[in-house]
C-alpha atoms as a PDB file:
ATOM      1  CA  UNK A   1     -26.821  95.812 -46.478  1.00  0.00           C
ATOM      2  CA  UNK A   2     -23.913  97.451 -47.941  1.00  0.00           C
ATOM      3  CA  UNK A   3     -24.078 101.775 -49.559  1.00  0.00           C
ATOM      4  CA  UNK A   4     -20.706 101.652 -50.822  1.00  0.00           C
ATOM      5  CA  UNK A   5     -21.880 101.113 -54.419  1.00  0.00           C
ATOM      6  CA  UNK A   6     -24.525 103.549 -54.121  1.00  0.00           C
ATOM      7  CA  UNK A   7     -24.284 106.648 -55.771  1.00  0.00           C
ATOM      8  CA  UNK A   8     -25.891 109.649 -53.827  1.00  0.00           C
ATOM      9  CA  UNK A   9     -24.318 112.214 -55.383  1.00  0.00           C
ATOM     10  CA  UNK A  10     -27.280 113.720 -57.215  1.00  0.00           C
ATOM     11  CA  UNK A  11     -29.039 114.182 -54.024  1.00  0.00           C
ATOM     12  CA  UNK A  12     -26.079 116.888 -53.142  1.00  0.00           C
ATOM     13  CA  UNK A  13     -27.101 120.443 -53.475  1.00  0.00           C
ATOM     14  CA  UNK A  14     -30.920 119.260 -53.135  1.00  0.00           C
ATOM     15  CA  UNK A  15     -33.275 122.072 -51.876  1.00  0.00           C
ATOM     16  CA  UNK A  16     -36.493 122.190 -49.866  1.00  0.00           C
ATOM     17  CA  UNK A  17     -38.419 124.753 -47.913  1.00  0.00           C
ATOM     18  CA  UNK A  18     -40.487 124.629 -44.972  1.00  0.00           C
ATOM     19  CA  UNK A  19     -42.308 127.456 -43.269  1.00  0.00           C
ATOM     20  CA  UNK A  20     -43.928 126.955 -39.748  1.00  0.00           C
ATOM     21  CA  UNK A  21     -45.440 129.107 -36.977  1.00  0.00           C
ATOM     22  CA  UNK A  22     -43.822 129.249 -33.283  1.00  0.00           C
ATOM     23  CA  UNK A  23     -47.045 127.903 -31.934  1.00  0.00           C
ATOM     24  CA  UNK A  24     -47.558 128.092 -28.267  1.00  0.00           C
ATOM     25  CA  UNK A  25     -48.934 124.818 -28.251  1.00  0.00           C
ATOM     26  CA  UNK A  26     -45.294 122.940 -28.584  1.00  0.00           C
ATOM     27  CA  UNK A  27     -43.837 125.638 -26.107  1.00  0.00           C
ATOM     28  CA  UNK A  28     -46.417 124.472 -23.443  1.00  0.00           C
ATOM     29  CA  UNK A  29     -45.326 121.053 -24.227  1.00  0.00           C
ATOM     30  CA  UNK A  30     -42.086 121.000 -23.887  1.00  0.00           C
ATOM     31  CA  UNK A  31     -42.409 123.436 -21.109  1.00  0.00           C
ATOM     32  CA  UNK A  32     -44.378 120.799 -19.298  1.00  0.00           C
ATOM     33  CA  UNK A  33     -42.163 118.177 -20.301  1.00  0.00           C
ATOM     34  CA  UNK A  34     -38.823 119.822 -18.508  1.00  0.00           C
ATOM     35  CA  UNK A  35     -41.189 121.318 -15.512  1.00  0.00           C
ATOM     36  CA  UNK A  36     -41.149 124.541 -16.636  1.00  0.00           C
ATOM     37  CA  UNK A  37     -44.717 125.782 -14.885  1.00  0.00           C
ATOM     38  CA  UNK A  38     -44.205 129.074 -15.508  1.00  0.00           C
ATOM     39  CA  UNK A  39     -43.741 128.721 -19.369  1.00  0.00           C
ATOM     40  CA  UNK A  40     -46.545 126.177 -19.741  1.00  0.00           C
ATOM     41  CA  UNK A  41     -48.995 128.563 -18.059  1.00  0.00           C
ATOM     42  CA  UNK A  42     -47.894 131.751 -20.482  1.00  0.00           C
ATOM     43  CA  UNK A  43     -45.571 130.521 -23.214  1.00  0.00           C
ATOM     44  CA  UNK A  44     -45.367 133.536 -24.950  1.00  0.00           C
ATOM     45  CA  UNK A  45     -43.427 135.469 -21.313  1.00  0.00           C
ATOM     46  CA  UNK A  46     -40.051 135.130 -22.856  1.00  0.00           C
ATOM     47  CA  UNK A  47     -37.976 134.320 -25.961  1.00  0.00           C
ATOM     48  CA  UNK A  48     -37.671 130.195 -26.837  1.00  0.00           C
ATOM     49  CA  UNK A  49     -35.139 128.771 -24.654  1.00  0.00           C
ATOM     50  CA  UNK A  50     -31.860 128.000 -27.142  1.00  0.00           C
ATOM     51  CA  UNK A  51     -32.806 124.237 -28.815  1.00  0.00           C
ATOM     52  CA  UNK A  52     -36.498 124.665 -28.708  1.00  0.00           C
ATOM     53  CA  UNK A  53     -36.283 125.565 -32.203  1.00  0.00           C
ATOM     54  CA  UNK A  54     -36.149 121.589 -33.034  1.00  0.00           C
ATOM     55  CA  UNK A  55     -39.464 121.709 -31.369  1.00  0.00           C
ATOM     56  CA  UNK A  56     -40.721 122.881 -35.020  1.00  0.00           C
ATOM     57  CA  UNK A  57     -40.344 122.562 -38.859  1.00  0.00           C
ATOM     58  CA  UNK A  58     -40.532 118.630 -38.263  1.00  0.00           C
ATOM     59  CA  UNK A  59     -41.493 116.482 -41.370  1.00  0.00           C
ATOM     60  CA  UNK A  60     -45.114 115.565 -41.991  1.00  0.00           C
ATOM     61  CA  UNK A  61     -45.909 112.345 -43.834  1.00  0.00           C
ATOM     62  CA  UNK A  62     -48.529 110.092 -43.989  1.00  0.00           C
ATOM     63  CA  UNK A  63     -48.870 106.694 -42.333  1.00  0.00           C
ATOM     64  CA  UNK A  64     -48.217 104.551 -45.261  1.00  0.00           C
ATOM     65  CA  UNK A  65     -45.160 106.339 -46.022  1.00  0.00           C
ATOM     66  CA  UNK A  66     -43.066 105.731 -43.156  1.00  0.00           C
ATOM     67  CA  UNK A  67     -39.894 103.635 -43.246  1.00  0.00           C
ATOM     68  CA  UNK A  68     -39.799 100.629 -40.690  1.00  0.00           C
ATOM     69  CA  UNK A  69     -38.008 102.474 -38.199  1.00  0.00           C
ATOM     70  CA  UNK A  70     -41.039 105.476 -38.327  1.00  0.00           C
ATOM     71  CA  UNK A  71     -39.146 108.052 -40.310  1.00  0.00           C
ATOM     72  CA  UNK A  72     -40.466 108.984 -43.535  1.00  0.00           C
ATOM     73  CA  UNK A  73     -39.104 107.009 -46.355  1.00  0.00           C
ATOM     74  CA  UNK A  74     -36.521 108.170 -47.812  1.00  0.00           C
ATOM     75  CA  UNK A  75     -35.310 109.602 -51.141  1.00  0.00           C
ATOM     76  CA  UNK A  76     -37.434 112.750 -51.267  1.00  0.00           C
ATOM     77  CA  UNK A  77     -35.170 115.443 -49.921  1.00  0.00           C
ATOM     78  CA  UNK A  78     -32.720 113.546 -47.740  1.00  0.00           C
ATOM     79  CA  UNK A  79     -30.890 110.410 -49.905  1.00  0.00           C
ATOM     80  CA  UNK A  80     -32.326 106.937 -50.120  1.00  0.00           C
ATOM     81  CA  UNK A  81     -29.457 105.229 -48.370  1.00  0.00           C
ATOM     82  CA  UNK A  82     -29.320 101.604 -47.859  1.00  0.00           C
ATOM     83  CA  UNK A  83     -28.426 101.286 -44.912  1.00  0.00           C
ATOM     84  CA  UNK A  84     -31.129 100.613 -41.568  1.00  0.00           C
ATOM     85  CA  UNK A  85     -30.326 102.686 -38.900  1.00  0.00           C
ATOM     86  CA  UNK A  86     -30.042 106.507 -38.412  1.00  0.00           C
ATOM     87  CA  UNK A  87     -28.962 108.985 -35.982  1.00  0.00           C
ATOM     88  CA  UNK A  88     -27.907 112.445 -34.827  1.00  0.00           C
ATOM     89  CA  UNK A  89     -24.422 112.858 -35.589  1.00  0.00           C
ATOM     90  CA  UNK A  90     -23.901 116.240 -34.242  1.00  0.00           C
ATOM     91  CA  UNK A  91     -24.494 119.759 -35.299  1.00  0.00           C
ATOM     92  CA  UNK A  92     -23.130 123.299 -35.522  1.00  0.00           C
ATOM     93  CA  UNK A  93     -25.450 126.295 -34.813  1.00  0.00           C
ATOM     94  CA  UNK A  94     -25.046 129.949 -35.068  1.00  0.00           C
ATOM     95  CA  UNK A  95     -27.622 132.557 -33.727  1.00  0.00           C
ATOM     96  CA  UNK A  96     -28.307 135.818 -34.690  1.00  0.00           C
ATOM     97  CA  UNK A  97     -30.903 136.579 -32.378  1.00  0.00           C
ATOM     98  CA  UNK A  98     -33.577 134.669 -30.062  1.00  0.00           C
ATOM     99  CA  UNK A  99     -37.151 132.936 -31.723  1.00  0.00           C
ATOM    100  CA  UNK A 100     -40.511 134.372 -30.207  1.00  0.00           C
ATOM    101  CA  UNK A 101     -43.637 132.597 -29.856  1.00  0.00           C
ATOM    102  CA  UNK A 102     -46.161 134.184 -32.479  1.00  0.00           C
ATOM    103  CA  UNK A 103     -42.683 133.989 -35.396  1.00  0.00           C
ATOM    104  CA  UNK A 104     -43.834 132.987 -39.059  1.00  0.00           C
ATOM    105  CA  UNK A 105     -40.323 131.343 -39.908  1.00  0.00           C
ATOM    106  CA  UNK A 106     -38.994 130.230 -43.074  1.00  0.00           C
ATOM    107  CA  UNK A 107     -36.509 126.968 -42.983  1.00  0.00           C
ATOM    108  CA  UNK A 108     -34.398 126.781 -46.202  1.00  0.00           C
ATOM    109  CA  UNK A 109     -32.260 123.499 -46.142  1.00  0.00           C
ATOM    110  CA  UNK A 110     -30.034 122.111 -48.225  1.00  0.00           C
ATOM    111  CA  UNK A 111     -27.838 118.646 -48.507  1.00  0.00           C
ATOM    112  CA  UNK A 112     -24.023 119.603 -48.205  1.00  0.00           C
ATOM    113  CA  UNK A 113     -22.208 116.846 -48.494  1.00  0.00           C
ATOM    114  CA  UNK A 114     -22.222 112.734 -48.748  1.00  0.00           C
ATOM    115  CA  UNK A 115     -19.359 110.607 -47.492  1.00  0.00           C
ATOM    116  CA  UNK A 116     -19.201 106.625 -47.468  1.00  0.00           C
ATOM    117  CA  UNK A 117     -17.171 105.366 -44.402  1.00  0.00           C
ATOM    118  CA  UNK A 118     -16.066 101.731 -43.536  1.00  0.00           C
ATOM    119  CA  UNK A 119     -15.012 101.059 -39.630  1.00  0.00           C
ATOM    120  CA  UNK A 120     -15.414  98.733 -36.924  1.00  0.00           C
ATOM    121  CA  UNK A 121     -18.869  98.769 -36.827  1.00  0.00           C
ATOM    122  CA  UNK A 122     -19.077  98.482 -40.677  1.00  0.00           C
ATOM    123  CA  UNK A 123     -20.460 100.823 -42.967  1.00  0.00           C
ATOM    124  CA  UNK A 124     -21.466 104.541 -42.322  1.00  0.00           C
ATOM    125  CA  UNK A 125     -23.068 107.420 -44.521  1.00  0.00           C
ATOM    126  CA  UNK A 126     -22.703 110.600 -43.447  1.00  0.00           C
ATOM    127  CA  UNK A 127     -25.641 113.313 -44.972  1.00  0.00           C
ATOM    128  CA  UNK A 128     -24.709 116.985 -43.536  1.00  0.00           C
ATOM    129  CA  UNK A 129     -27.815 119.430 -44.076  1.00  0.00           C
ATOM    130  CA  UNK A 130     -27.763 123.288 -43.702  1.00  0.00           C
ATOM    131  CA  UNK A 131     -30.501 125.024 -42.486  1.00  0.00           C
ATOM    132  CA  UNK A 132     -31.006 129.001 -42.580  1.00  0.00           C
ATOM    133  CA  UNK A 133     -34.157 130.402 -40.477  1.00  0.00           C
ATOM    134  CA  UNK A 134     -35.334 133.465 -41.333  1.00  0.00           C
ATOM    135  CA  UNK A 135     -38.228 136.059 -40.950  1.00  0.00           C
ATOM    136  CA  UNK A 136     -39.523 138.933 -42.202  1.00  0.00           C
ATOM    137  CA  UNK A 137     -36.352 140.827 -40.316  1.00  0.00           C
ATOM    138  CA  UNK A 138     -33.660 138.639 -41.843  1.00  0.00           C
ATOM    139  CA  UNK A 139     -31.733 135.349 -40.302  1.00  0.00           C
ATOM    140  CA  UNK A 140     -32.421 134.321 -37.270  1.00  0.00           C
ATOM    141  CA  UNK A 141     -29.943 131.098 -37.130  1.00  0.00           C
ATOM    142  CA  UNK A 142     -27.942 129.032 -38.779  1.00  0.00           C
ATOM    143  CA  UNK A 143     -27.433 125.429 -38.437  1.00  0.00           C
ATOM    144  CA  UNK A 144     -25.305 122.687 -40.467  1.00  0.00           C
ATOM    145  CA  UNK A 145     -26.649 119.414 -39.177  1.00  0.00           C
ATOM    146  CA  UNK A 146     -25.189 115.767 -39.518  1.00  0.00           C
ATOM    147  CA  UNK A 147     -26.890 112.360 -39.807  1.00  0.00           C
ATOM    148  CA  UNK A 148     -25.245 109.382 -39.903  1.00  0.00           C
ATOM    149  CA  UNK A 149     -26.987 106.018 -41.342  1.00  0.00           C
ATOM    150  CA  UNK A 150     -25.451 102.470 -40.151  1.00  0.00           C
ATOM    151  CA  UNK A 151     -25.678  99.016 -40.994  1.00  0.00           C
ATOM    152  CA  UNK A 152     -27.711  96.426 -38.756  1.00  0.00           C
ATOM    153  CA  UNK A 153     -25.676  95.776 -35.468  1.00  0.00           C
ATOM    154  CA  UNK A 154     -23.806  92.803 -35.945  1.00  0.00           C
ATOM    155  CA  UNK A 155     -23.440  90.093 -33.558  1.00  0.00           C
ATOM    156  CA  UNK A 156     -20.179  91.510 -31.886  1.00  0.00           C
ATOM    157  CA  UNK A 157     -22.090  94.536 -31.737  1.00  0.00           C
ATOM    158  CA  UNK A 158     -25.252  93.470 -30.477  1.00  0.00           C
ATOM    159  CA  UNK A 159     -22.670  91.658 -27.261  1.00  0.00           C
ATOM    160  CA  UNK A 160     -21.484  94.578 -26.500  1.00  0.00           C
ATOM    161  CA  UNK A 161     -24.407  96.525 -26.346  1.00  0.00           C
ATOM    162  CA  UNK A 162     -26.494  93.825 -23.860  1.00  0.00           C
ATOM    163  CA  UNK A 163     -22.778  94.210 -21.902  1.00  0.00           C
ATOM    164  CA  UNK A 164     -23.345  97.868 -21.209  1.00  0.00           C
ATOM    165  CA  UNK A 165     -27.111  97.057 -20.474  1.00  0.00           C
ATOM    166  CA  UNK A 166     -25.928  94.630 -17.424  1.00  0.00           C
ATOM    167  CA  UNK A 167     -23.210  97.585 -16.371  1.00  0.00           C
ATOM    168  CA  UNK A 168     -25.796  99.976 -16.220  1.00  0.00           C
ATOM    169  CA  UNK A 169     -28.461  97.929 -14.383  1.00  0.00           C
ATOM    170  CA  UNK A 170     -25.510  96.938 -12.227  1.00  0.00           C
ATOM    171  CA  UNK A 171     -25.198 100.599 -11.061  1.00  0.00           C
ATOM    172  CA  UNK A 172     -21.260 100.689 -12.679  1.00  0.00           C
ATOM    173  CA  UNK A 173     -20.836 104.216 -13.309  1.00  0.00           C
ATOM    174  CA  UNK A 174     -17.477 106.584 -13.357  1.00  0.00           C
ATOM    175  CA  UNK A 175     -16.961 110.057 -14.742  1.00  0.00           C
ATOM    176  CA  UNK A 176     -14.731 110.098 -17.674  1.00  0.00           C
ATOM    177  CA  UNK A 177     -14.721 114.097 -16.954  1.00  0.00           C
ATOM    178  CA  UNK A 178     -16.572 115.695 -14.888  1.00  0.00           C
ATOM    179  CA  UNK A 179     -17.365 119.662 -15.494  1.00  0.00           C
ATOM    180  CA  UNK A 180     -17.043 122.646 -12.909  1.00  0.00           C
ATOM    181  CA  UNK A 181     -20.662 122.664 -13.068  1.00  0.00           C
ATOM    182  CA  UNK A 182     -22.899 119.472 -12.886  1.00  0.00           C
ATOM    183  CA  UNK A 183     -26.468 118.267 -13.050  1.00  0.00           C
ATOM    184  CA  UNK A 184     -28.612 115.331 -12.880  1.00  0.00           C
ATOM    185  CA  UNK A 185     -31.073 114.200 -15.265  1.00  0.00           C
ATOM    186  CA  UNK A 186     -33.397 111.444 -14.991  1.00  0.00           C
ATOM    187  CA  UNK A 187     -35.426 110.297 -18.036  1.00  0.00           C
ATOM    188  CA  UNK A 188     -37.818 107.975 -18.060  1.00  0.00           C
ATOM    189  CA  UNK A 189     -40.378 106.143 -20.951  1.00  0.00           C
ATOM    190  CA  UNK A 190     -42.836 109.405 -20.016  1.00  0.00           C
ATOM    191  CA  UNK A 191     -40.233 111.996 -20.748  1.00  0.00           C
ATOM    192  CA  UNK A 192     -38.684 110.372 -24.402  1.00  0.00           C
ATOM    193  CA  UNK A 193     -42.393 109.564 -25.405  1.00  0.00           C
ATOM    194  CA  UNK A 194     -43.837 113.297 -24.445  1.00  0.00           C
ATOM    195  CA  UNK A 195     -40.876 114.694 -26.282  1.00  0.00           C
ATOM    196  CA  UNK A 196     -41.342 112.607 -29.504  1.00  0.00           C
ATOM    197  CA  UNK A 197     -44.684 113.868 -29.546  1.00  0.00           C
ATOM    198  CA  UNK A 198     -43.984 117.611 -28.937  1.00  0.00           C
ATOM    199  CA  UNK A 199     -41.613 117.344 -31.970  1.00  0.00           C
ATOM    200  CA  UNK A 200     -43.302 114.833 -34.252  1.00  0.00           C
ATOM    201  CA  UNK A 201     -40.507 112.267 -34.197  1.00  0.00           C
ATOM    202  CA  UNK A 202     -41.667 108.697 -35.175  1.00  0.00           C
ATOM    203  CA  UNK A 203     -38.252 107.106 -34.281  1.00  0.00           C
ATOM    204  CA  UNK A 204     -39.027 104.020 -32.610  1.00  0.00           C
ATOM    205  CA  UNK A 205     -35.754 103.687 -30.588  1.00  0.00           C
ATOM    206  CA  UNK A 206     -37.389 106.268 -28.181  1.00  0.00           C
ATOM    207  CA  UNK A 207     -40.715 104.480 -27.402  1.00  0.00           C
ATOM    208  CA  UNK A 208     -40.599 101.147 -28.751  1.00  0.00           C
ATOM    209  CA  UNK A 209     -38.528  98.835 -26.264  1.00  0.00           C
ATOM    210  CA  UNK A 210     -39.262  95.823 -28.124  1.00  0.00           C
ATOM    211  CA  UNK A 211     -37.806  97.938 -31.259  1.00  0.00           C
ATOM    212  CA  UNK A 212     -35.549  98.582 -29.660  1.00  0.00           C
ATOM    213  CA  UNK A 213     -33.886  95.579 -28.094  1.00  0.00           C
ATOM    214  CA  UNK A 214     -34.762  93.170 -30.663  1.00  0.00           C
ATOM    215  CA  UNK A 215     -34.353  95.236 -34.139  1.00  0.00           C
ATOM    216  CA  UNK A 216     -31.507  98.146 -33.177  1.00  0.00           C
ATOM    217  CA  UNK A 217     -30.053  96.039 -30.132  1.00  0.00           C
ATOM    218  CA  UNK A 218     -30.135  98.838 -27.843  1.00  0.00           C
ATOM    219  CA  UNK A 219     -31.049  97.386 -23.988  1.00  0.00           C
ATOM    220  CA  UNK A 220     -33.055 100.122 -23.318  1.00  0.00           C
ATOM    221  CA  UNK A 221     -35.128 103.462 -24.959  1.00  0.00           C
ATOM    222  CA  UNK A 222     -32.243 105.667 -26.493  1.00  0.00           C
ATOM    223  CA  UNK A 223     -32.635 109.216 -25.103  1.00  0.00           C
ATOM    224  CA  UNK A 224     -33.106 111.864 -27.848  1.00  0.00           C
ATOM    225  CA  UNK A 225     -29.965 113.243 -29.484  1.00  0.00           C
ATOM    226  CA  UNK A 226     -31.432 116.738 -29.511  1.00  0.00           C
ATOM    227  CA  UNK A 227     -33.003 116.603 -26.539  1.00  0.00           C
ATOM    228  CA  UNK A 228     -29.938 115.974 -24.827  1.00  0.00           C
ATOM    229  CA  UNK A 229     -28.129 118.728 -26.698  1.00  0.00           C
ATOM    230  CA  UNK A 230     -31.634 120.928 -25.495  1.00  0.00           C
ATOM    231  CA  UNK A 231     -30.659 120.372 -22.234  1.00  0.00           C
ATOM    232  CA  UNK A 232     -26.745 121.123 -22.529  1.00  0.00           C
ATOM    233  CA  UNK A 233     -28.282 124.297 -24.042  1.00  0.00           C
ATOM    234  CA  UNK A 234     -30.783 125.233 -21.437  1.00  0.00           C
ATOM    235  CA  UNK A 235     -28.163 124.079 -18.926  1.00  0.00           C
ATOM    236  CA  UNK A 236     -25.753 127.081 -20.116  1.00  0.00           C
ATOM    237  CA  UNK A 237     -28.666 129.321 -19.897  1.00  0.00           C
ATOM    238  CA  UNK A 238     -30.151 128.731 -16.802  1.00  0.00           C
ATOM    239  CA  UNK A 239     -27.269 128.010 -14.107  1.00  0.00           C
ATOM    240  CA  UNK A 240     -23.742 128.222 -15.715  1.00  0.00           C
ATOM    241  CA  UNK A 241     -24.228 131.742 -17.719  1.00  0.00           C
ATOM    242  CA  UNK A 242     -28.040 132.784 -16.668  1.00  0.00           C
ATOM    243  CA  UNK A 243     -29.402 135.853 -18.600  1.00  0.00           C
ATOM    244  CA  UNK A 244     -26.265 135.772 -21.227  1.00  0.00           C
ATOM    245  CA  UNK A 245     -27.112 135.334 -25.303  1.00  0.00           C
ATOM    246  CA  UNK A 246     -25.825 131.633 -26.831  1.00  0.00           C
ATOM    247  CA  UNK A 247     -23.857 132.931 -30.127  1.00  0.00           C
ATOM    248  CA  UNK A 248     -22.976 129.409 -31.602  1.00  0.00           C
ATOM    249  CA  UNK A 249     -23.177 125.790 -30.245  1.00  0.00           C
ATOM    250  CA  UNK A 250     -21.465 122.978 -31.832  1.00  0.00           C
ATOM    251  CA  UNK A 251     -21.630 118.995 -30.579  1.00  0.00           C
ATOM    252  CA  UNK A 252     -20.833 115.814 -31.346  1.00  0.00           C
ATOM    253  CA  UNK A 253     -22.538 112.724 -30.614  1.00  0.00           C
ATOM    254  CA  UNK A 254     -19.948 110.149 -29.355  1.00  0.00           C
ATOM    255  CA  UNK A 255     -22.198 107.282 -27.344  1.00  0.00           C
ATOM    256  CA  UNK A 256     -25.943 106.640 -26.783  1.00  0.00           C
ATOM    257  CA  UNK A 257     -27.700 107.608 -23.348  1.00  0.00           C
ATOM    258  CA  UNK A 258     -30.734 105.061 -22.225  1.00  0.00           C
ATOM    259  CA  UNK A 259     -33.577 105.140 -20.285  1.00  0.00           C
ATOM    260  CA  UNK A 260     -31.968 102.684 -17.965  1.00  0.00           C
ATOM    261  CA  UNK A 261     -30.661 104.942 -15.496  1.00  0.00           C
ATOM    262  CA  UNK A 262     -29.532 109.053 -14.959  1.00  0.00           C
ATOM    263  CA  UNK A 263     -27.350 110.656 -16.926  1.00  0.00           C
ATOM    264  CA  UNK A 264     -25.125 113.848 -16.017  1.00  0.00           C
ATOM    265  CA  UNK A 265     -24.732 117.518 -17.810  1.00  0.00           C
ATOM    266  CA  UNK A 266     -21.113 118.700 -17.483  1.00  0.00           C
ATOM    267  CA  UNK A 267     -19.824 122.277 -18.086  1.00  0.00           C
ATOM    268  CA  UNK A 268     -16.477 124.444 -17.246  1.00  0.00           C
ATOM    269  CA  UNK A 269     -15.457 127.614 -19.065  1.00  0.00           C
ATOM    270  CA  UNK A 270     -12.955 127.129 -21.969  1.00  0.00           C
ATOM    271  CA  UNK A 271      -9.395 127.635 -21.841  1.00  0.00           C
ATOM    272  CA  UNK A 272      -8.980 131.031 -23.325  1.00  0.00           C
ATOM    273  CA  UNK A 273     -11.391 133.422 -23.666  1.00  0.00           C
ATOM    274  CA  UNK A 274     -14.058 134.045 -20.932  1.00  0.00           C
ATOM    275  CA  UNK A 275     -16.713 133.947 -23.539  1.00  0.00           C
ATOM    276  CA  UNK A 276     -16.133 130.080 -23.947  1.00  0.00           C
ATOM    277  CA  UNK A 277     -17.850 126.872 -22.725  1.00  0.00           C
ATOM    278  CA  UNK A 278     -16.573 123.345 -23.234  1.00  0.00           C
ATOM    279  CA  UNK A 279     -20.045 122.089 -22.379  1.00  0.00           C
ATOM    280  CA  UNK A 280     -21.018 117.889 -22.532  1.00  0.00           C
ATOM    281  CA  UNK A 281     -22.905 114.947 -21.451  1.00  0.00           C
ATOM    282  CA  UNK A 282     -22.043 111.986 -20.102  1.00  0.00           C
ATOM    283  CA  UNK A 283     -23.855 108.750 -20.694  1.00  0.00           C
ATOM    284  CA  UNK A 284     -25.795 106.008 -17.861  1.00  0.00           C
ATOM    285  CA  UNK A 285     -21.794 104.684 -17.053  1.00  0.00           C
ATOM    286  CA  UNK A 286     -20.201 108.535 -16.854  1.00  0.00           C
ATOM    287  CA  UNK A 287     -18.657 108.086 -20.345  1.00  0.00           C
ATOM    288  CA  UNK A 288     -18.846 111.240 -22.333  1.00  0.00           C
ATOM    289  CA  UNK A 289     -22.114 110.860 -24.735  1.00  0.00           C
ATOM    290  CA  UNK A 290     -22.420 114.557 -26.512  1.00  0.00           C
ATOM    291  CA  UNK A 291     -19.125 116.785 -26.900  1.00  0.00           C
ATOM    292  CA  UNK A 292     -19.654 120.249 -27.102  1.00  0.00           C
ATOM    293  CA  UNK A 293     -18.591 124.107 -26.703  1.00  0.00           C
ATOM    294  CA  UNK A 294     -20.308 127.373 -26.583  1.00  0.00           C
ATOM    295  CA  UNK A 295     -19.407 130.872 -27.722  1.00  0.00           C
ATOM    296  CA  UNK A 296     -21.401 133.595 -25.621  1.00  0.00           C
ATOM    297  CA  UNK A 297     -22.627 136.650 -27.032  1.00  0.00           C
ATOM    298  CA  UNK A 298     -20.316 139.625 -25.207  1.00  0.00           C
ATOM    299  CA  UNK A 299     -21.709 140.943 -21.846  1.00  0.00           C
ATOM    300  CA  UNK A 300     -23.782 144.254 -22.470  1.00  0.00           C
ATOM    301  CA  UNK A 301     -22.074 146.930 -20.591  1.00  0.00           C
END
């Protein structure tokens, strides 16, 4: 299918609002989802985690109104592109303070810009959305986030994608950079389902294998864009900077991560000032998958 004589340009400057609650009810489940037993049993003993925020404001359509890939049809608020696939390009976030369980939040987004691109892989629409959340106090953050919409793999594409299956089944795996600091993650079916549920997420590439392999030609379940970036996130928070404020957080999504094997969180403070983290993931073979960097809040005194 080929966007490049579409014209999407009305659906720039489009509006919507969404307001939601911080329920405790996601908090427990994403607390149980990353072992957090101490958050599951009282999700309300400390701020949200930086990330969990995805956990919420999640679009709500009916059954008969969902695309073939289980996101909502398009051409309400985000553009009717013609083109199959879509995915997490990346995002840039900016916090003024944390969200608490109990928060009525308001979500105003609106469509930034549209660009057509034509590459290796073929075509490529790029939709970048800007979200403000706010309460009754003001802003709480705000985030510009991009989607990017491809063509059906081709057959070149599909090759190289059962390749990297076989390399990752085959154990091959080097770091293309490896952080000062480093963890392990394993996901698994369990965790990519229980995480699509906790934030509503219909994508089929993270629960449907058959999907999957045979539609998307991905040899395995693709691990969560956002979840991954979660992670990075919680990652800072816990064990490279523990107790210190995230200020702004901005990634790019260079490769996919699968189910097939673990993947590693990297981190090592910037170049520059001591408030900086170049922070990243690499992917089932140690290439890097998500590209990112974090400004801390200053130390209190």
């Amino acid at each position: 299918m080929n966007a490049s004589g579409q014209d999407l340009t009305p659906w720039i400057g489009k509006r919507q609002t969404v307001n939601d609650i911080i329920s405790p009810v996601q908090v427990r489940q994403m607390a149980a989802t990353l072992n957090d037993a101490a958050r599951m049993q009282q999700p309300d003993c400390a701020p949200l985690p930086a990330g969990w925020h995805w956990l919420y404001f999640n679009p709500l359509e009916i059954q008969s109104r969902l695309g073939p890939d289980g996101h909502p049809a398009r051409g309400d608020f985000l553009p009717p592109v013609a083109l199959e696939r879509r995915m997490w390009a990346g995002s840039r976030l900016t916090w003024q303070r944390r969200f608490e369980v109990g928060m009525s939040i308001q979500k105003d987004s609106e469509i930034l810009k549209i660009s057509h691109k034509t590459g290796r892989s073929g075509d490529m629409v790029f939709v970048t959305v800007a979200h403000r959340y706010s309460d009754a106090q003001g802003v709480i953050l705000e985030e510009e986030h991009d989607i990017v919409y491809r063509d059906t793999p081709s057959a070149d594409e599909m090759a190289a994608l059962q390749a990297l299956g076989a390399q990752i089944r085959a154990g091959q795996h080097s770091f293309e950079r490896q952080g000062r600091h480093v963890q392990a993650v394993q996901p698994d079916p369990v965790m990519l389902y229980r995480y699509s549920a906790a934030t509503f997420n219909g994508h089929r590439i993270h629960y449907d294998v058959d999907y999957c392999r045979s539609v998307e030609g991905y040899p395995g379940l693709v691990v969560h864009g956002p979840l991954i970036a979660t992670l990075l996130l919680n990652f800072a928070e816990n064990h490279v900077a523990p107790e210190r404020f995230i200020r702004t957080f901005e990634f790019k999504a260079q490769r996919p991560t699968f189910d097939l094997s673990g993947f590693h969180l990297h981190a090592t403070p910037a170049d520059g000032p001591d408030e900086e983290l170049n922070i990243w993931s690499t992917n089932n073979t140690g290439q890097v998958g998500l590209d990112g960097r974090i400004t801390l809040a200053p130390a209190a005194a």
